[in-house]
C-alpha atoms as a PDB file:
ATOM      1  CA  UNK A   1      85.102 142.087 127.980  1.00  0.00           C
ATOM      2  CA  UNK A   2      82.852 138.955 127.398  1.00  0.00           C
ATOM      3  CA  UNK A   3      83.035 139.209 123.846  1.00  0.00           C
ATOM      4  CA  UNK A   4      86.815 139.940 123.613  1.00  0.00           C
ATOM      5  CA  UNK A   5      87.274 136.404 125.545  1.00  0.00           C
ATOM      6  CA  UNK A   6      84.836 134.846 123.096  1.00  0.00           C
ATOM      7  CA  UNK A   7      87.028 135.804 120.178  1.00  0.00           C
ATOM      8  CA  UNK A   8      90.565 135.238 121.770  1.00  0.00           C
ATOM      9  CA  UNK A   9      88.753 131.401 122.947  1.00  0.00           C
ATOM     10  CA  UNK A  10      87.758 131.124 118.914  1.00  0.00           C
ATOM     11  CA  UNK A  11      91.116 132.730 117.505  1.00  0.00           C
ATOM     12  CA  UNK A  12      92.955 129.628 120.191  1.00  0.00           C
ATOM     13  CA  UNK A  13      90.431 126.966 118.518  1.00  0.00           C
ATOM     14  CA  UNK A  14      91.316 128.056 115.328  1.00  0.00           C
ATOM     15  CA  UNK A  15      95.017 128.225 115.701  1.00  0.00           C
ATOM     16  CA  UNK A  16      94.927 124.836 117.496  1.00  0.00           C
ATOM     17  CA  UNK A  17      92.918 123.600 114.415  1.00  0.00           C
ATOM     18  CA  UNK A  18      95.345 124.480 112.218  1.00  0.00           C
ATOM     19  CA  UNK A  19      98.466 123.179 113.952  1.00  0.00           C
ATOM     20  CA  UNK A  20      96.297 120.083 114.546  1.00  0.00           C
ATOM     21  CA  UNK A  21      95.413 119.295 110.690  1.00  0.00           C
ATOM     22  CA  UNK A  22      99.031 119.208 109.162  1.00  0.00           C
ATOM     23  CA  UNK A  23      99.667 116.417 111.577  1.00  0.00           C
ATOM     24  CA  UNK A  24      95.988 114.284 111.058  1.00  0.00           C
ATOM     25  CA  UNK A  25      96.859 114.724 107.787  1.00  0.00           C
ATOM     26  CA  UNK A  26     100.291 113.561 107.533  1.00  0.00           C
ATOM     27  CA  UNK A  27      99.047 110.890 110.087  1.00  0.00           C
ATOM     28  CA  UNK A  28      96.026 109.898 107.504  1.00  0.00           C
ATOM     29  CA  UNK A  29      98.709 109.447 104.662  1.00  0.00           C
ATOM     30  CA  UNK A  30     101.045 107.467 106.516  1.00  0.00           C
ATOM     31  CA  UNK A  31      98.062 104.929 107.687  1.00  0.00           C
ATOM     32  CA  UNK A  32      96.975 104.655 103.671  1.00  0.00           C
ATOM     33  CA  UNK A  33     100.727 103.924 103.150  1.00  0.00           C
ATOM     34  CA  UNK A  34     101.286 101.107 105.663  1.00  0.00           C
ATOM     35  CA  UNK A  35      97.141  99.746 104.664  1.00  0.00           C
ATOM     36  CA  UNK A  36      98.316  99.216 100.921  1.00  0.00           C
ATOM     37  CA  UNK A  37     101.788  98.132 101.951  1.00  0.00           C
ATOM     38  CA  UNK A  38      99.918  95.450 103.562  1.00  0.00           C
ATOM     39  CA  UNK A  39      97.453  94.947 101.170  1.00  0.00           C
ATOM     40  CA  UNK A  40     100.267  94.913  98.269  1.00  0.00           C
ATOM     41  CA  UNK A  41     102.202  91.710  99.957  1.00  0.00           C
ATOM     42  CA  UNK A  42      99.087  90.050 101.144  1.00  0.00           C
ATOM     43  CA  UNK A  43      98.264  89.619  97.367  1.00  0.00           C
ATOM     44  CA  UNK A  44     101.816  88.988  96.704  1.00  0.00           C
ATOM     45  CA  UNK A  45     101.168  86.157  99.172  1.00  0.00           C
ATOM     46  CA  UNK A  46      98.143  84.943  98.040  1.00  0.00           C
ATOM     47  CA  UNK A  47      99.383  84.471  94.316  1.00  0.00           C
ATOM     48  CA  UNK A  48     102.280  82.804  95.439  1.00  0.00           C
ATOM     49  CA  UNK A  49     100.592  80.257  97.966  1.00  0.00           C
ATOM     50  CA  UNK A  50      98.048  79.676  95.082  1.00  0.00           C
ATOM     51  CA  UNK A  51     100.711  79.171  92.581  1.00  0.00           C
ATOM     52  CA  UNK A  52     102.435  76.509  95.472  1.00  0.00           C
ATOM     53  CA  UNK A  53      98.942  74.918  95.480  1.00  0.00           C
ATOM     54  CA  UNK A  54      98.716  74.641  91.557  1.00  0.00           C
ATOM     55  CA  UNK A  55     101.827  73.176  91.080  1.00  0.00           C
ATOM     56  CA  UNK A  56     101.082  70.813  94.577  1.00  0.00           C
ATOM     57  CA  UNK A  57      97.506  69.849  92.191  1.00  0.00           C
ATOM     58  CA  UNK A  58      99.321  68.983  89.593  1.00  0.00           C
ATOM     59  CA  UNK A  59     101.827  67.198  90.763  1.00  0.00           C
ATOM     60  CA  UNK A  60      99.361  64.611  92.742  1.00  0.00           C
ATOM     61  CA  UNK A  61      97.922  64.449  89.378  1.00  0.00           C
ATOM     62  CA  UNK A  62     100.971  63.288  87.321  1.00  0.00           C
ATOM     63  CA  UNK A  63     101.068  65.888  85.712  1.00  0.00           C
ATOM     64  CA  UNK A  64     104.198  68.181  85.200  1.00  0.00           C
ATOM     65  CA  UNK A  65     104.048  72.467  84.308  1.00  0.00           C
ATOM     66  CA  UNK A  66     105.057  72.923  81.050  1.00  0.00           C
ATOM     67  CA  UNK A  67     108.220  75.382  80.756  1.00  0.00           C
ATOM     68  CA  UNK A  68     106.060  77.870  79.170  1.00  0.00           C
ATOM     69  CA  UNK A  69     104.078  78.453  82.366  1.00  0.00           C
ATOM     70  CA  UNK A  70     107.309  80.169  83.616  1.00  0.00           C
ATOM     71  CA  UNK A  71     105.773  83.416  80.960  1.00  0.00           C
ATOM     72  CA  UNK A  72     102.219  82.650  81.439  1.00  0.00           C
ATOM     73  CA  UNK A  73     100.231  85.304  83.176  1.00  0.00           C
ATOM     74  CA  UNK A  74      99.472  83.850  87.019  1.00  0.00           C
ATOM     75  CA  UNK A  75      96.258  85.909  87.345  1.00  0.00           C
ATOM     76  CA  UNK A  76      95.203  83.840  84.288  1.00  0.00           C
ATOM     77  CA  UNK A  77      96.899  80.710  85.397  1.00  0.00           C
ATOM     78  CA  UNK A  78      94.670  80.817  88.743  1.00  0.00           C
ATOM     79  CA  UNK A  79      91.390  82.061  87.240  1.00  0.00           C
ATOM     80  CA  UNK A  80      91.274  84.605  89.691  1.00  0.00           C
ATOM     81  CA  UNK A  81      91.479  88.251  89.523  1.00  0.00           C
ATOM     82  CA  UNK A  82      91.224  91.191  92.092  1.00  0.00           C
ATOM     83  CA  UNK A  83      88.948  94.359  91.476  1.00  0.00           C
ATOM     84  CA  UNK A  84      92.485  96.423  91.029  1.00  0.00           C
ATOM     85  CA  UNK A  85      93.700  93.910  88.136  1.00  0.00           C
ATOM     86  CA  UNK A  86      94.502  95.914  85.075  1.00  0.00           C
ATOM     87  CA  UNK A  87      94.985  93.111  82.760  1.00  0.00           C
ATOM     88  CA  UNK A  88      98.019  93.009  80.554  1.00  0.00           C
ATOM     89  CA  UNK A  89      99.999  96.120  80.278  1.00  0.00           C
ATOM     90  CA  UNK A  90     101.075  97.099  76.783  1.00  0.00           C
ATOM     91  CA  UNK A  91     105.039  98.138  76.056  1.00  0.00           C
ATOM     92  CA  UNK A  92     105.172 101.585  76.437  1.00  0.00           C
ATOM     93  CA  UNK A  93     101.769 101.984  78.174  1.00  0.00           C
ATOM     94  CA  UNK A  94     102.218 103.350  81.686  1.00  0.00           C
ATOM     95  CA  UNK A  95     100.643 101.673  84.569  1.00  0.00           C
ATOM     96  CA  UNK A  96      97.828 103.611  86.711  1.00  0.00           C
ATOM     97  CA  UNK A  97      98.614 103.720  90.321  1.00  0.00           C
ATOM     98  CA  UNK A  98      96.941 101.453  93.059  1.00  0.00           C
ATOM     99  CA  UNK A  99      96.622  98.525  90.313  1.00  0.00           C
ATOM    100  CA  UNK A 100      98.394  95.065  89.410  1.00  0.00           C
ATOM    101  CA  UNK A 101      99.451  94.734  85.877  1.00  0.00           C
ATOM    102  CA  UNK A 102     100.636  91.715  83.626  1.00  0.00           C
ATOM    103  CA  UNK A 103     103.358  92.608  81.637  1.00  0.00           C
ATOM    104  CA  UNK A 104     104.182  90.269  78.867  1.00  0.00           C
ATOM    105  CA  UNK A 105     107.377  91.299  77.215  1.00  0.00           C
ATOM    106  CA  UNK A 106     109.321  90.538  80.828  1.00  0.00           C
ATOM    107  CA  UNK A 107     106.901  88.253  82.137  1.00  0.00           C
ATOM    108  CA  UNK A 108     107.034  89.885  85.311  1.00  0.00           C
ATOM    109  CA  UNK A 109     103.241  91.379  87.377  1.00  0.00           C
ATOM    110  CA  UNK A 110     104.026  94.967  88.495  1.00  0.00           C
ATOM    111  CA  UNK A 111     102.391  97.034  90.798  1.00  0.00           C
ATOM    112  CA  UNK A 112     102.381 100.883  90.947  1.00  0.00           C
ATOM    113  CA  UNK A 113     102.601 102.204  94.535  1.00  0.00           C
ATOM    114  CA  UNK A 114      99.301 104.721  95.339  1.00  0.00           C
ATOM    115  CA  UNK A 115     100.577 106.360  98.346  1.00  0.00           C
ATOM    116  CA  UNK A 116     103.805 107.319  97.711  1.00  0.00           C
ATOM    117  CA  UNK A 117     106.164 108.667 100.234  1.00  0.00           C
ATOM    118  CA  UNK A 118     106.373 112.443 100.904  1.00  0.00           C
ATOM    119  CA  UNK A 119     103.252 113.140  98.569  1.00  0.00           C
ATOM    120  CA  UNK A 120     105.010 113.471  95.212  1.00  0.00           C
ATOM    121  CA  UNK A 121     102.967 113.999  92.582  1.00  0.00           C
ATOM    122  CA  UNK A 122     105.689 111.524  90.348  1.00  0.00           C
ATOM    123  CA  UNK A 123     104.260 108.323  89.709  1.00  0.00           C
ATOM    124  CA  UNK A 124     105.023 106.375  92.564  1.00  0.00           C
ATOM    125  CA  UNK A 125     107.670 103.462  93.328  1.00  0.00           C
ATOM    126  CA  UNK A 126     107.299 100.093  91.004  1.00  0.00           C
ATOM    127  CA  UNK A 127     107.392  96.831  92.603  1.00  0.00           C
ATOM    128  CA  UNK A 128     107.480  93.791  90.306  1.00  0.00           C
ATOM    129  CA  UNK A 129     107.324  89.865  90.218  1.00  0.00           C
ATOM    130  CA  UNK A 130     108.425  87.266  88.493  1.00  0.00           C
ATOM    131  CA  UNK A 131     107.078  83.734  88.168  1.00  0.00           C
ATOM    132  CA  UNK A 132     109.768  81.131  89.035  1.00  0.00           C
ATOM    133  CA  UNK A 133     109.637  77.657  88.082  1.00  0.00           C
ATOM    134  CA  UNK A 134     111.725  74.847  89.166  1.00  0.00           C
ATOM    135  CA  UNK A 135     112.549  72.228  87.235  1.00  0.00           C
ATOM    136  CA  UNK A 136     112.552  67.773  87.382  1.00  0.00           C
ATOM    137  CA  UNK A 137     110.137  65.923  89.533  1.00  0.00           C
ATOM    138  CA  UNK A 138     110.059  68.886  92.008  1.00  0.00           C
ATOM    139  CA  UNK A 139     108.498  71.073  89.612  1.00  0.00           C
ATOM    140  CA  UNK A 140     107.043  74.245  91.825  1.00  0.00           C
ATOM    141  CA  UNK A 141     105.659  77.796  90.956  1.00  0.00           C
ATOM    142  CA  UNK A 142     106.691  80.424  92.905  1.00  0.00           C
ATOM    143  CA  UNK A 143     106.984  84.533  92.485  1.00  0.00           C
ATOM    144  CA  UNK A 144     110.336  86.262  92.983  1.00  0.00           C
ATOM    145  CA  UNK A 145     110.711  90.034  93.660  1.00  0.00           C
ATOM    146  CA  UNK A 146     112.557  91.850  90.912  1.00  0.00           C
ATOM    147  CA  UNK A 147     115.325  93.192  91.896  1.00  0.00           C
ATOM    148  CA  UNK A 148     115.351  97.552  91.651  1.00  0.00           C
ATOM    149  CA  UNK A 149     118.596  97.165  89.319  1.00  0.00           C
ATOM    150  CA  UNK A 150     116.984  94.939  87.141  1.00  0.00           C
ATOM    151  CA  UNK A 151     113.575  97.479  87.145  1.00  0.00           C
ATOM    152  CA  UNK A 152     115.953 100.334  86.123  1.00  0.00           C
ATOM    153  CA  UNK A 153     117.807  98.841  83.709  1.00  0.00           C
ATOM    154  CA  UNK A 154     114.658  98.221  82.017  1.00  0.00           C
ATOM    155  CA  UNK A 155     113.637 101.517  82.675  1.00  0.00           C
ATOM    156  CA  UNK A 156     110.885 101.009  84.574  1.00  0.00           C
ATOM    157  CA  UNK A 157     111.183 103.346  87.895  1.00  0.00           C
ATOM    158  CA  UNK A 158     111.361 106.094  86.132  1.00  0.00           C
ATOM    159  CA  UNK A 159     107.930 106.009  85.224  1.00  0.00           C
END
């Protein structure tokens, strides 16, 4: 009788356990989502409150941005790049997941989403930025999302 109990307890543990890890799991995902979410805009942030500064530098300097700073690269503009920089991305060359990317032909910095929603195993969602420059005394740098019409009709969330 003792040992029947024993293995009915176990067999309980075990089911338990396995109703139990769909939902850490699924839990675990949804944390990594909302983490490089976070992560994603705070370097969205800092780029664009560096940019703000740059332009602020200059300007107290007498010194205006040149119009071609509205294509220059801002990770190369600032001197500064993150461990998950993947320099400039090539036309036609497809951008790794989890990493920020220059991309020269639109002049825009994408970044390719890690944790995607649902757990595809398609690359996930696009999100890119474009540097904005205003122009006269007022000059000021500043990053704009790109709007998801604009990404497809350049063909960029399908990849």
């Amino acid at each position: 009788m003792g040992r029947s109990v024993r293995r009915m307890r176990r067999l309980g543990w075990g089911i338990t356990g396995l109703m139990l890890l769909p939902v850490l799991l699924a839990m675990g995902w949804k944390i990594a989502q909302v983490s490089e979410r976070r992560a994603m805009e705070a370097t969205r942030e800092y780029l664009a409150s560096s940019l703000s500064g740059l332009a602020a530098q200059r300007l107290a300097n007498g010194k205006v941005l040149e119009p071609e700073w509205r294509n220059a690269n801002p990770f190369a503009l600032l001197r500064w790049q993150q461990d998950n920089y993947g320099g400039a991305l090539l036309a036609g060359a497809e951008p790794k997941p989890g990493y920020w990317y220059w991309l020269p032909a639109r002049a825009w910095i994408v970044y390719r989403v890690r944790f995607v929603e649902g757990w595809k195993t398609s690359p996930g969602e696009l999100h890119a930025y474009r540097l904005l420059a205003g122009s006269g005394a007022t000059f000021a740098l500043e990053l704009e999302a790109v709007p998801a019409a604009e990404l497809s009709a350049a063909d960029w969330l399908n990849r």
